[in-house]
Protein backbone atom coordinates (compact mmCIF):
# COMPACT_ATOMS: atom_id res chain seq x y z
CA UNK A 1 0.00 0.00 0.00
CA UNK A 2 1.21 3.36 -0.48
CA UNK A 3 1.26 6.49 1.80
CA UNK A 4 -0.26 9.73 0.82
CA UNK A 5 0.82 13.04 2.12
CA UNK A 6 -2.74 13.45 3.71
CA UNK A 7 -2.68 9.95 5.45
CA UNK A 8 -1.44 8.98 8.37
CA UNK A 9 1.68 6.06 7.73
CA UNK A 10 0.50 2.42 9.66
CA UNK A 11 1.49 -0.68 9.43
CA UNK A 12 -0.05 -3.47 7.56
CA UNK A 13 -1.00 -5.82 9.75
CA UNK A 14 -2.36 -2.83 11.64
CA UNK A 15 -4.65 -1.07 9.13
CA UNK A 16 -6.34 -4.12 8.44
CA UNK A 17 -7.06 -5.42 12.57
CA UNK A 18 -7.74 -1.05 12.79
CA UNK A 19 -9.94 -1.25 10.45
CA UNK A 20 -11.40 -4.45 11.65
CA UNK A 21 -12.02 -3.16 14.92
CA UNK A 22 -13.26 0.27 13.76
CA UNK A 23 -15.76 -1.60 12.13
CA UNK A 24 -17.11 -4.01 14.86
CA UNK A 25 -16.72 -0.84 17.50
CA UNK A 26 -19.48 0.46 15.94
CA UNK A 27 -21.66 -2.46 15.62
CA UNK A 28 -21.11 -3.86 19.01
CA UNK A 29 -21.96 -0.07 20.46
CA UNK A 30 -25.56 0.28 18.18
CA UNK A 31 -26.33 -3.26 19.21
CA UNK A 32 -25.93 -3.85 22.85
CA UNK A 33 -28.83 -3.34 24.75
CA UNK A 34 -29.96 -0.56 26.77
CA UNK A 35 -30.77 -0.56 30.03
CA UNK A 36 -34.24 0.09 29.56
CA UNK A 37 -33.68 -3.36 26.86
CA UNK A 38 -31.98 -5.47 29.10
CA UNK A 39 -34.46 -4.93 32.31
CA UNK A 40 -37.50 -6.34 30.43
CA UNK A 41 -40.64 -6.43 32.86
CA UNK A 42 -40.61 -9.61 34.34
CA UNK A 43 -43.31 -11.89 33.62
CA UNK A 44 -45.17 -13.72 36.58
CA UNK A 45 -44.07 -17.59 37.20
CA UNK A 46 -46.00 -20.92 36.54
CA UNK A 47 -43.78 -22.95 37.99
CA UNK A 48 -40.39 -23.29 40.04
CA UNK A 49 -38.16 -22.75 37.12
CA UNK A 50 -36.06 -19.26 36.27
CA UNK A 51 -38.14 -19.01 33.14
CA UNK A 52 -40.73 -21.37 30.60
CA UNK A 53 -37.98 -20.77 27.53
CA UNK A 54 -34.62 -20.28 27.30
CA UNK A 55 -33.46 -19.88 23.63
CA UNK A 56 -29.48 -20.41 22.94
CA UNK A 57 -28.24 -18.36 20.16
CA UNK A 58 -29.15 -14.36 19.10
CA UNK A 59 -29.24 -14.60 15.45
CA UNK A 60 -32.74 -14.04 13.52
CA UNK A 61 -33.66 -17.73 14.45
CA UNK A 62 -33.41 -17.41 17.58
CA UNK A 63 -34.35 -13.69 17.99
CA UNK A 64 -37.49 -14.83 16.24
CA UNK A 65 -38.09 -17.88 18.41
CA UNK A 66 -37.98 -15.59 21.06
CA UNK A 67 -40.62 -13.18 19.78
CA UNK A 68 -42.92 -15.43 19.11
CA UNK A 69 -42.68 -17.18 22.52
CA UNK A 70 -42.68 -14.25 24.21
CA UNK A 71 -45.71 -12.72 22.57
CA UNK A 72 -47.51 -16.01 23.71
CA UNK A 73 -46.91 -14.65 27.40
CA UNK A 74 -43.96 -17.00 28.20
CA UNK A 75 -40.83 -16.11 30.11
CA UNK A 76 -38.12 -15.70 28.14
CA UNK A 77 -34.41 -15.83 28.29
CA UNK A 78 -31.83 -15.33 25.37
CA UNK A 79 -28.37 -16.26 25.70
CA UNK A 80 -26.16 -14.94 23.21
CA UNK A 81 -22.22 -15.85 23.18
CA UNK A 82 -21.51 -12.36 21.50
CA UNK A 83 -21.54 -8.97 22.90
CA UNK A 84 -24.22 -8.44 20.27
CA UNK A 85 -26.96 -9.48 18.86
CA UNK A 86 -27.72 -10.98 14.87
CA UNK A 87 -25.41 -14.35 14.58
CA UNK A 88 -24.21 -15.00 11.16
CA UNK A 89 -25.40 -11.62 10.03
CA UNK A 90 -23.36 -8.26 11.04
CA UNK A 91 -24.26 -4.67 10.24
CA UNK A 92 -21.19 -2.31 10.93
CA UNK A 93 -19.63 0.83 9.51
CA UNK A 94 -16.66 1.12 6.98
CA UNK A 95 -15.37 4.03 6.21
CA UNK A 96 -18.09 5.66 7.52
CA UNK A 97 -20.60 4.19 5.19
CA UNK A 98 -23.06 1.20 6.64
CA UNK A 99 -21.79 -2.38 5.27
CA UNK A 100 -22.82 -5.63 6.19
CA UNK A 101 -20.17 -7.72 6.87
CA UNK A 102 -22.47 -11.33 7.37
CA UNK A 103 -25.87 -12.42 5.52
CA UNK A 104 -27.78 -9.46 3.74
CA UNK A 105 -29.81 -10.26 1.30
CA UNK A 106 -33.48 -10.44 1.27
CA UNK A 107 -36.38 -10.22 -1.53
CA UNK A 108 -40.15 -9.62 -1.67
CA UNK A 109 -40.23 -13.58 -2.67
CA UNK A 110 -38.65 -14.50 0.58
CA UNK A 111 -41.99 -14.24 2.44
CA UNK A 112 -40.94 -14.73 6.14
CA UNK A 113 -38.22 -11.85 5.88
CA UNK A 114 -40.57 -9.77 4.20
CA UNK A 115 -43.12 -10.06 6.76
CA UNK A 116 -41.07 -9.03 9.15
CA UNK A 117 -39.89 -6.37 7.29
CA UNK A 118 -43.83 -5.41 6.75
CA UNK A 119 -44.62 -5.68 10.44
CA UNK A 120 -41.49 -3.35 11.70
CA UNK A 121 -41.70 -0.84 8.88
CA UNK A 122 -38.31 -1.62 7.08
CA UNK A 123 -37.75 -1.00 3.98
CA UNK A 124 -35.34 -2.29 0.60
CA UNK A 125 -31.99 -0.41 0.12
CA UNK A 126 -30.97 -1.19 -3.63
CA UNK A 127 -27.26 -2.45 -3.81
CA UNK A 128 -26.02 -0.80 -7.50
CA UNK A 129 -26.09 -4.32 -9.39
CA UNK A 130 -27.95 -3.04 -12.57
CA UNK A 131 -26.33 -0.73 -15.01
CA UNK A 132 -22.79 -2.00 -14.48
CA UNK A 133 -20.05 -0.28 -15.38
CA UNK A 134 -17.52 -2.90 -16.44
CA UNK A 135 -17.29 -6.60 -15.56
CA UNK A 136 -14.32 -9.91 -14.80
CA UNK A 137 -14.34 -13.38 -14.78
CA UNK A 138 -11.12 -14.41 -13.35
CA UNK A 139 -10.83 -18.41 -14.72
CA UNK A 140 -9.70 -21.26 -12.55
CA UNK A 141 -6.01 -20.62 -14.12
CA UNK A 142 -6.17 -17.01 -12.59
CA UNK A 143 -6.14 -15.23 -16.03
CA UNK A 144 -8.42 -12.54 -16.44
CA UNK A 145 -11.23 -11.70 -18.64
CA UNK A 146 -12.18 -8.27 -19.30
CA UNK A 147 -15.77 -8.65 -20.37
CA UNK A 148 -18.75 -6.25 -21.47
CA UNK A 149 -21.55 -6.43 -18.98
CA UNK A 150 -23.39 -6.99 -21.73
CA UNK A 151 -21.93 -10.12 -22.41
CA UNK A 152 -21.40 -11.16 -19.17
CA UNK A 153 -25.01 -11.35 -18.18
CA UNK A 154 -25.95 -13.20 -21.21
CA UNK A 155 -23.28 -15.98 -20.13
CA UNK A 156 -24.36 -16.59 -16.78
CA UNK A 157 -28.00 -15.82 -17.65
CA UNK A 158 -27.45 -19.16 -19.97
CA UNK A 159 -25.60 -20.73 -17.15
CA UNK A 160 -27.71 -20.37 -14.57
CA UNK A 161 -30.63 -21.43 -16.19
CA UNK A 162 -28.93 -23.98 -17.75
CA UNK A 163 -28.10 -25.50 -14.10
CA UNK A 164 -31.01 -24.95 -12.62
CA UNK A 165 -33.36 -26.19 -15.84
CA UNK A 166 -35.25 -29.04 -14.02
CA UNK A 167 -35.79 -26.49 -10.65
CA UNK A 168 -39.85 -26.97 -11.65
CA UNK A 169 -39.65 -30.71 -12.49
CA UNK A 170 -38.06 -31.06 -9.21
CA UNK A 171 -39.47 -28.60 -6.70
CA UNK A 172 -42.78 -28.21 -7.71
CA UNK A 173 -43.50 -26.99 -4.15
CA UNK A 174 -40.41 -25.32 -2.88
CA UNK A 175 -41.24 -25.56 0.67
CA UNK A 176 -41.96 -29.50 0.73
CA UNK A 177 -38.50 -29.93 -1.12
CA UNK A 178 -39.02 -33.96 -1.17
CA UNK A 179 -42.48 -33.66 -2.76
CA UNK A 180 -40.93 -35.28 -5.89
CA UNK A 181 -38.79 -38.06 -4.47
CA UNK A 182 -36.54 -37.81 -7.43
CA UNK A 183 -35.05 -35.24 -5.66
CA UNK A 184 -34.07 -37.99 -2.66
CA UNK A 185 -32.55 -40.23 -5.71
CA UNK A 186 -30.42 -37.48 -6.91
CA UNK A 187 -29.04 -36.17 -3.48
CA UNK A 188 -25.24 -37.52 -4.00
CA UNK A 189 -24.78 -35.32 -7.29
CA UNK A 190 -22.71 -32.59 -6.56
CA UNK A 191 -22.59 -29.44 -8.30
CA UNK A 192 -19.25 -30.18 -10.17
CA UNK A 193 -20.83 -33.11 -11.31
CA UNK A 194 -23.92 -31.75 -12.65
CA UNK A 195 -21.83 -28.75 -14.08
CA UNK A 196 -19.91 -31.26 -16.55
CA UNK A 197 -23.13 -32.48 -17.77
CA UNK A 198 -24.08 -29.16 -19.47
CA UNK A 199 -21.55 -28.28 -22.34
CA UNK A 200 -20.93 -24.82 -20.89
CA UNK A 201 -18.33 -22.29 -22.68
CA UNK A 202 -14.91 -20.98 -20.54
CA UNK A 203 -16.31 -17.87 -19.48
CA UNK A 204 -20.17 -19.94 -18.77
CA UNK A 205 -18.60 -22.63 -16.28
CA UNK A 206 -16.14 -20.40 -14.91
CA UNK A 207 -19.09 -17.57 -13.97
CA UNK A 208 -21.28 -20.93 -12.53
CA UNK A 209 -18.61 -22.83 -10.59
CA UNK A 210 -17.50 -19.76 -8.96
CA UNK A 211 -21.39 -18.95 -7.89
CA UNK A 212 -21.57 -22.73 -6.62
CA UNK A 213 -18.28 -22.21 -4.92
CA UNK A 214 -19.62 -18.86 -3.10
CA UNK A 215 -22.84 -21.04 -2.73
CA UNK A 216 -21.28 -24.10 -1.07
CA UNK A 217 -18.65 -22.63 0.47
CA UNK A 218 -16.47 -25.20 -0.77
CA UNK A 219 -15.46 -26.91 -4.04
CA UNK A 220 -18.57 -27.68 -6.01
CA UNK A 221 -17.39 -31.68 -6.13
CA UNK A 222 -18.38 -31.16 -2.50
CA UNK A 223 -21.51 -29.34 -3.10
CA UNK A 224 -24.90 -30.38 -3.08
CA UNK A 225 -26.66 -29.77 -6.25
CA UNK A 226 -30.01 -30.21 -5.65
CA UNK A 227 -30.38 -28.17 -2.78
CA UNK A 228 -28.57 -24.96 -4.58
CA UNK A 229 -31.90 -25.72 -7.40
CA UNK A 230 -34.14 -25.75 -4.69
CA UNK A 231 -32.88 -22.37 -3.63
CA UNK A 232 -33.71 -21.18 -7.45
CA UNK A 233 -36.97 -22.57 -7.39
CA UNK A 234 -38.11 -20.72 -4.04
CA UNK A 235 -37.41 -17.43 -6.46
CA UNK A 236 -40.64 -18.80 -8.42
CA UNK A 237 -38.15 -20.57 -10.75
CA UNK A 238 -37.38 -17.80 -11.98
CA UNK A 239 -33.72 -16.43 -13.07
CA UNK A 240 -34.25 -12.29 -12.87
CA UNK A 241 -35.77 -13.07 -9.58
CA UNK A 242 -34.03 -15.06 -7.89
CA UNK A 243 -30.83 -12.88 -9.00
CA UNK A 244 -32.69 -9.91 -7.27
CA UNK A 245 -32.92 -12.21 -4.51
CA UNK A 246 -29.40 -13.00 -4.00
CA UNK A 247 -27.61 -9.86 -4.77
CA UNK A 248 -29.69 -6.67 -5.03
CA UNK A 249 -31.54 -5.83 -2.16
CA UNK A 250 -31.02 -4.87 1.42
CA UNK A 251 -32.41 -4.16 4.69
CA UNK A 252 -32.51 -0.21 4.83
CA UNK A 253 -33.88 1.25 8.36
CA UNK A 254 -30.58 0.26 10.54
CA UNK A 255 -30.10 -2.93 8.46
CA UNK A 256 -29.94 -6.65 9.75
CA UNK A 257 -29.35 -5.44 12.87
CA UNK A 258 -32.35 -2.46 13.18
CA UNK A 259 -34.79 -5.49 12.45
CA UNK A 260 -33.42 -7.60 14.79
CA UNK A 261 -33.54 -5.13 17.76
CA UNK A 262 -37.29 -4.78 16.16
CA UNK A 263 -37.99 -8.00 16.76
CA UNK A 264 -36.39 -8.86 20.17
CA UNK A 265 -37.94 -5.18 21.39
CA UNK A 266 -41.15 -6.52 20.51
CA UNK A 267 -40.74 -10.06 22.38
CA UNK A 268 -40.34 -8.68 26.18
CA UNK A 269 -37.38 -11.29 26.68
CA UNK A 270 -34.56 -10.72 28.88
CA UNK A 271 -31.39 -11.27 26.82
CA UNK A 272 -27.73 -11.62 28.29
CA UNK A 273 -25.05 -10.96 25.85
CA UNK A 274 -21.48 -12.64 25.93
CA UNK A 275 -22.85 -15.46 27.56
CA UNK A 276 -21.31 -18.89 26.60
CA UNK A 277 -23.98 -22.07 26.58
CA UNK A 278 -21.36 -25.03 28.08
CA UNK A 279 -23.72 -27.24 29.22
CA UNK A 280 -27.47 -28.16 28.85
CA UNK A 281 -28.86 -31.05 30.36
CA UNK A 282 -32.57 -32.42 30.42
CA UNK A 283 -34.00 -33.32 33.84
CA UNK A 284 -38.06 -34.99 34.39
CA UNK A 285 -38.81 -31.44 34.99
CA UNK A 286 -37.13 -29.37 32.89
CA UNK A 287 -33.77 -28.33 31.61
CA UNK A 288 -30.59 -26.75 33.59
CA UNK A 289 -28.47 -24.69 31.05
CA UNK A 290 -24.86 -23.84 32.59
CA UNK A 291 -22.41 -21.16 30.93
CA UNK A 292 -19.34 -21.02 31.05
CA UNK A 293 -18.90 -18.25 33.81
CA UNK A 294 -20.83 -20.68 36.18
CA UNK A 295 -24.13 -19.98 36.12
CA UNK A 296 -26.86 -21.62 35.72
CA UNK A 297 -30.83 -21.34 34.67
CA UNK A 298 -33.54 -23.79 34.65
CA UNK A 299 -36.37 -23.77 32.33
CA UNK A 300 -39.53 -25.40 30.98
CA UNK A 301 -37.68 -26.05 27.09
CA UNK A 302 -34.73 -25.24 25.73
CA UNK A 303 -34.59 -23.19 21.95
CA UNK A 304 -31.04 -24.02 20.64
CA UNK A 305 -30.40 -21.97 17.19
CA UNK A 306 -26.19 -21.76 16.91
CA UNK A 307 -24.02 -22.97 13.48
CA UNK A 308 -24.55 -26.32 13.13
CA UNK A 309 -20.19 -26.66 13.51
CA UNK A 310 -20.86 -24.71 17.23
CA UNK A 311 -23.01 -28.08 18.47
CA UNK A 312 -19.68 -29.74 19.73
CA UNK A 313 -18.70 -27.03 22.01
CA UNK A 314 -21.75 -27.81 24.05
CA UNK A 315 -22.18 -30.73 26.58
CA UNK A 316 -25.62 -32.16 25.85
CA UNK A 317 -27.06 -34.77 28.87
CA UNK A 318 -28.04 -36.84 27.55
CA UNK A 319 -26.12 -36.84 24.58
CA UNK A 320 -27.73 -35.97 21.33
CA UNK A 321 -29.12 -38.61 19.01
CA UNK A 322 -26.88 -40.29 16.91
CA UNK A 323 -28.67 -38.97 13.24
CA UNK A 324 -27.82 -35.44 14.75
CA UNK A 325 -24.66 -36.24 15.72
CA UNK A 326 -23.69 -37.44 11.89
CA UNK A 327 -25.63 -34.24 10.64
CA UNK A 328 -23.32 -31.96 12.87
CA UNK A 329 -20.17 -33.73 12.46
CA UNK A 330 -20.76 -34.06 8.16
CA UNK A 331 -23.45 -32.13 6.66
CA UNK A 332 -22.13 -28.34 6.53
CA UNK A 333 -18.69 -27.30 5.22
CA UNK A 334 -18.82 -23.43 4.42
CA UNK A 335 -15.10 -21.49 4.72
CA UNK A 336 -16.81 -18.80 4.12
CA UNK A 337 -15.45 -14.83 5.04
CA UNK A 338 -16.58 -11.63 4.13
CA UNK A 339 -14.35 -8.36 3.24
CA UNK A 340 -14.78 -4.45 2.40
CA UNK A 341 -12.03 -2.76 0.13
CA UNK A 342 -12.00 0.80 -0.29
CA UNK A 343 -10.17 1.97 -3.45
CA UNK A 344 -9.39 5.71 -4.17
CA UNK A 345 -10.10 6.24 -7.69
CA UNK A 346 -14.06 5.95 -8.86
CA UNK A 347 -13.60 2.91 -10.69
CA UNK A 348 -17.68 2.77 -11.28
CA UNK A 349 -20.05 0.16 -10.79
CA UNK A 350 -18.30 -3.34 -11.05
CA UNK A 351 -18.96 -7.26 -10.92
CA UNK A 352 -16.33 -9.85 -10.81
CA UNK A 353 -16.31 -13.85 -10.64
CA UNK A 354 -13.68 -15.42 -9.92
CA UNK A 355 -13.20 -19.24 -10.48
CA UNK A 356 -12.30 -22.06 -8.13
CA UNK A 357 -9.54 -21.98 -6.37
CA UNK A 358 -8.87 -18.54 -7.09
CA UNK A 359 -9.92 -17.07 -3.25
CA UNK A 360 -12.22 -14.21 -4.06
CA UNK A 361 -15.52 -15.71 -5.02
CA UNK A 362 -17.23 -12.89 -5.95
CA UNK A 363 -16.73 -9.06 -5.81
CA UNK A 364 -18.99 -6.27 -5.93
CA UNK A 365 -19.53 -2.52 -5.91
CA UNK A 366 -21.22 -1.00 -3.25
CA UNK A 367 -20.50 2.52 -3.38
CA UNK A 368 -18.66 4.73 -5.38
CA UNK A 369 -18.13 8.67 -6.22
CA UNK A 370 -15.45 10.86 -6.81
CA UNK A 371 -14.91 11.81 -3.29
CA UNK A 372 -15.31 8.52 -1.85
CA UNK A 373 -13.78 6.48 -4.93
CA UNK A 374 -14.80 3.02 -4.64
CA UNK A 375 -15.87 0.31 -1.90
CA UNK A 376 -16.71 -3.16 -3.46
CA UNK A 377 -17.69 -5.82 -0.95
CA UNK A 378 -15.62 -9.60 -1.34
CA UNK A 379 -17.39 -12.47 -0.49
CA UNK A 380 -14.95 -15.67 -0.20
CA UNK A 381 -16.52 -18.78 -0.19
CA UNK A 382 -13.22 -20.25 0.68
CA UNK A 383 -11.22 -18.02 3.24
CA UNK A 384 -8.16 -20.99 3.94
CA UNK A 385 -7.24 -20.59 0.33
CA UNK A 386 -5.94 -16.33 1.66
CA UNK A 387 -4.52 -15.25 4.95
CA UNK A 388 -7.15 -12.23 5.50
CA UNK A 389 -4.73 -10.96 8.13
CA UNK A 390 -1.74 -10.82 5.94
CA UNK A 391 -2.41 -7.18 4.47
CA UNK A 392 0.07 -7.90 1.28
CA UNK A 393 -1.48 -10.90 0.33
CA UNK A 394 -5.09 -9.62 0.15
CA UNK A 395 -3.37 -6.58 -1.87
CA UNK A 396 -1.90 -9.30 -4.18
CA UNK A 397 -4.84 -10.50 -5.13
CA UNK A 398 -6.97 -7.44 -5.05
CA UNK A 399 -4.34 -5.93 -7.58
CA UNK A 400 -4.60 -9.10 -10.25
CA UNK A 401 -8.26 -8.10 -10.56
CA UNK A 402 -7.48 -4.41 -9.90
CA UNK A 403 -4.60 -3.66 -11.02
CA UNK A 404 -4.64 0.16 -11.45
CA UNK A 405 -6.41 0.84 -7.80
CA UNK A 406 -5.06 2.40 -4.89
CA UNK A 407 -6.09 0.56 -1.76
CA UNK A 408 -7.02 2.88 0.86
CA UNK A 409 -8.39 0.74 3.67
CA UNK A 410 -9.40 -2.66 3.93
CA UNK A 411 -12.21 -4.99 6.27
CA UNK A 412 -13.11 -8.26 7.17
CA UNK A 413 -14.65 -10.47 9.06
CA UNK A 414 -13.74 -14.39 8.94
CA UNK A 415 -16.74 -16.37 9.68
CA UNK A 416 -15.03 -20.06 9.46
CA UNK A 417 -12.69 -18.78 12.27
CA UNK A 418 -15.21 -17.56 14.69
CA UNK A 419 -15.65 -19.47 17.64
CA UNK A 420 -19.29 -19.17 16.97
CA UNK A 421 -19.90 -19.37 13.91
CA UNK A 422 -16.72 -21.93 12.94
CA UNK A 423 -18.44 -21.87 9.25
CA UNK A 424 -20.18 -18.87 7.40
CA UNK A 425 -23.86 -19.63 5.76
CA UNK A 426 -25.72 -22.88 5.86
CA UNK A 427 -24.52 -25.16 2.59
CA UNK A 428 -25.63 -29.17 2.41
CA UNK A 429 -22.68 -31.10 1.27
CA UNK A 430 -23.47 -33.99 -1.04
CA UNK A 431 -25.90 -36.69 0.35
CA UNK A 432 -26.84 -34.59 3.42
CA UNK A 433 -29.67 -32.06 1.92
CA UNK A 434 -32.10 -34.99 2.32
CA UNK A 435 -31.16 -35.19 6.09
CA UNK A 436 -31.80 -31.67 7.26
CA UNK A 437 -34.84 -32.58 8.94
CA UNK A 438 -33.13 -35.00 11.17
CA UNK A 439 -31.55 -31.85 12.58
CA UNK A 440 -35.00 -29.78 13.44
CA UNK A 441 -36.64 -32.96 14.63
CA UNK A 442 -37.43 -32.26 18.86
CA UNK A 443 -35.36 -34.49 21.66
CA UNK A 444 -37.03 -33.98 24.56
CA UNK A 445 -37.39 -30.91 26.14
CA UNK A 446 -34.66 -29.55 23.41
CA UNK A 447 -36.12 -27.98 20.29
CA UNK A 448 -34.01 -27.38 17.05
CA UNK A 449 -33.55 -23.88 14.43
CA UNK A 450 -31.66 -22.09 12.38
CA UNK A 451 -31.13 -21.60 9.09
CA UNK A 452 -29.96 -25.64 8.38
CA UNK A 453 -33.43 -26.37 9.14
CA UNK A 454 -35.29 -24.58 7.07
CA UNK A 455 -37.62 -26.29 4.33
CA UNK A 456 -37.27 -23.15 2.06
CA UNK A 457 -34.28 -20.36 1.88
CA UNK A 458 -32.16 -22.65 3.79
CA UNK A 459 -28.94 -20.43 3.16
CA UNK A 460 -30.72 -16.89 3.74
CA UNK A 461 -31.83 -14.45 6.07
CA UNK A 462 -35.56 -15.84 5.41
CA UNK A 463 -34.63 -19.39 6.10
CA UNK A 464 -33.19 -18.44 9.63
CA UNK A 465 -37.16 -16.78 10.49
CA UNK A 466 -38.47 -19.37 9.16
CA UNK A 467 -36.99 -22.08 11.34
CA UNK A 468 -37.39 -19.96 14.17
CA UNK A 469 -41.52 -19.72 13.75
CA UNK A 470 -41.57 -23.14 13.20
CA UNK A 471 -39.97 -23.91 16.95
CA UNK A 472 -42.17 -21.14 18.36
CA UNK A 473 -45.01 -22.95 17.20
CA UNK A 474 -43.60 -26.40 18.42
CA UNK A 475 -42.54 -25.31 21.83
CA UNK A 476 -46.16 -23.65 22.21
CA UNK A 477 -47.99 -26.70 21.60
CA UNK A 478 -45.49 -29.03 23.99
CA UNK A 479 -46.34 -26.06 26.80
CA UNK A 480 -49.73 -25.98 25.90
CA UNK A 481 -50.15 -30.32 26.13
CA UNK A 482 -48.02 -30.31 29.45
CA UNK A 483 -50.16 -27.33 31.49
CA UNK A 484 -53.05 -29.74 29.89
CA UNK A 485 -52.23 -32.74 31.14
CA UNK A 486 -51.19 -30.98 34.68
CA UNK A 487 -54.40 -29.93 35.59
């Protein structure tokens, strides 16, 4: 990087963690809670136990969870492990503009996010996707291909659709995703697999393996290919849409995290933040979850909602059962990270793919003008294939693509690596889509969400809510049946 006469001169390694931290400051101020939030009015007891619910995990499956629990009249606890709130999604600031560093995306066809976004009065910000300036594919071999946008979207457009050709045939009903039990028979064909099967161009495979790379969060030989098609086919099976869906929309209003704090405002739980779940064992009359600091609640049911990869860092008594045990230990794989770039010349309004094993999956404009120049937002399906941390690398690689640019500044956040994530979105590797539901299915007084269990927009925002109203609802109905059978 060079050094301006208006810029202060830092080292490498210290911009980036700077920049880092500059960016999470923010977020973790905005999202802690008050202490008007964290002193919700208690509700009055039932029974001997510290509360009728305690949900594990902040994230929009569990924050939802919560709110719908808590608008039932239940006592309510969240436990978060993070000094804030929203899981696998993140809104912070970089360079002074509002970025979101986890899952963003939502759509007018995801109809749980949307309904949420109806009932709290938030609205769509537009990312600048259309009208593209210029456009890269960057093949497997690292060259580059300087492409017309143009040309570009007529490539993938024919990928795409070529991929995802049978998503009707298939998925007929998106949300019942093994209405056609073809879809069970064709569970151990990965996306690689399916890719080969298509005749695709250079610049048409390279522009699809890259998405099912970003997708999977992994090579596409690992990746399931049904369940990416069943992620088209929620989108109405329908390209433009489900494009809109995945890339051009945003949460305006305080982003992910203003409809979060909507949500968990709304639910009258109490919520402790940096909390770590180490223990959580089932008793005749309810369960005793213990954190890591020592303490210790007891409640009616237990909502659990962390990464499927975070199970094993909690004690379960007794132990889990053994089809969730091979789901947690096999079915998810993503190495997925997230990064900001700031660049001081206006380069415009870019897209660029870049091919397996090249690290940057896909890289986007998010903002540019003459006095800001250009932010584009990275999205690495595969983080171990880059040090983020090593500030020359990342510039390497930013300057193959870019190789004019002057990097100003630079952000991440590494999802594989945190302790509670340990993987980034929710991706099925081959021949485990068709066991998802093992994963949501009750034990006990222990009830299952998150995103992994979602019938619909498994790896999105809406998939997350949807999981979470399916466990209110469960949980409501066990409550209900046991104060039934009391009296």
């Amino acid at each position: 990087m060079k050094n301006s006469d208006d810029r202060k001169t830092i080292t490498r390694r210290g911009l980036l963690l700077a920049a880092a931290a500059v960016s999470s400051g923010v977020a973790l101020l905005s999202c802690a809670p008050s202490p008007e939030d964290g002193a919700a009015t208690p509700k009055p007891k039932s029974h001997d136990l510290d509360f009728d619910v305690v949900v594990v995990g902040g994230g929009f499956a569990g924050i939802t969870a919560a709110r719908e629990l808590g608008l039932e009249g239940k006592r309510v606890l969240l436990i978060e492990a993070r000094p804030r709130l929203g899981g696998r999604t993140f809104t912070g600031r970089f360079q002074d503009k509002n970025v979101e560093y986890g899952g963003s995306a939502v759509h007018w066809v995801q109809p749980h996010v949307f309904a949420e976004m109806q009932r709290y009065g938030k609205g769509f910000e537009e990312v600048p996707l259309v009208d593209l300036d210029a456009t890269n594919v960057m093949l497997s071999s690292g060259e580059i291909r300087r492409i017309e946008p143009s040309v570009l979207i007529e490539e993938y457009d024919y990928a795409m659709e070529a991929f995802s050709a049978r998503s009707k045939e298939l998925f007929p009903r998106p949300f019942s995703p093994f209405f056609n039990p073809e879809v069970l028979a064709l569970d151990n064909v990965s996306a690689a697999e399916h890719i080969e099967t298509l005749g695709l161009n250079e610049i048409q495979k390279a522009t699809l393996n890259a998405e099912m790379t970003l997708y999977g969060g992994a090579p596409s030989t690992e990746y399931s290919y049904t369940s990416f098609v069943k992620l088209f086919a929620c989108a109405a099976w329908n390209y433009d849409t489900f494009t809109d869906s995945e890339k051009h929309y945003k949460i305006s209003d305080g982003g992910t995290l203003g409809l979060c704090k909507a949500m968990l405002d709304h639910s009258g739980a109490e919520v402790r933040l940096g909390k770590v779940v180490s223990s959580i064992a089932q008793e005749q009359a309810g369960v005793r979850v213990t954190t890591t600091d020592g303490q210790v609640v007891s409640a009616k049911s237990v909502v659990i909602t962390v990464p499927t990869k975070v199970y094993d860092s909690i004690e379960f008594s007794p132990a889990l059962s053994a089809e969730k045990q091979a789901f947690i230990s096999n079915a998810e794989m993503c190495d997925a990270a997230c990064m900001f770039v700031r660049f001081k010349q206006n380069i415009g309004n870019t897209f660029t793919f870049c091919d397996d094993p090249n690290p940057f999956s896909a890289i986007q404009t998010e903002y540019f003008d003459d006095d800001i120049g250009t932010i584009v937002k990275v999205t690495l399906g595969r983080q171990s294939l880059i040090d983020l941390n090593d500030q020359d690398a990342v510039e390497r690689e930013m300057k193959r693509i870019f190789p004019n640019v002057d990097i100003e500044s630079i952000s991440n956040y590494n999802w594989a690596t945190d302790p509670f994530s340990r993987q980034g979105w929710p991706s099925y590797r081959v021949g485990w889509f068709s066991k998802y539901k093992d994963m949501a299915q009750p034990e006990g007084r222990l009830y299952f969400a998150g995103g992994a269990t979602a019938d619909g927009w498994h790896e999105y925002i809406d998939g997350a809510i949807e999981s979470g109203i399916r466990v209110g609802r469960e949980v409501r109905e066990a409550l209900a049946q046991e104060m039934e059978a009391a009296s």
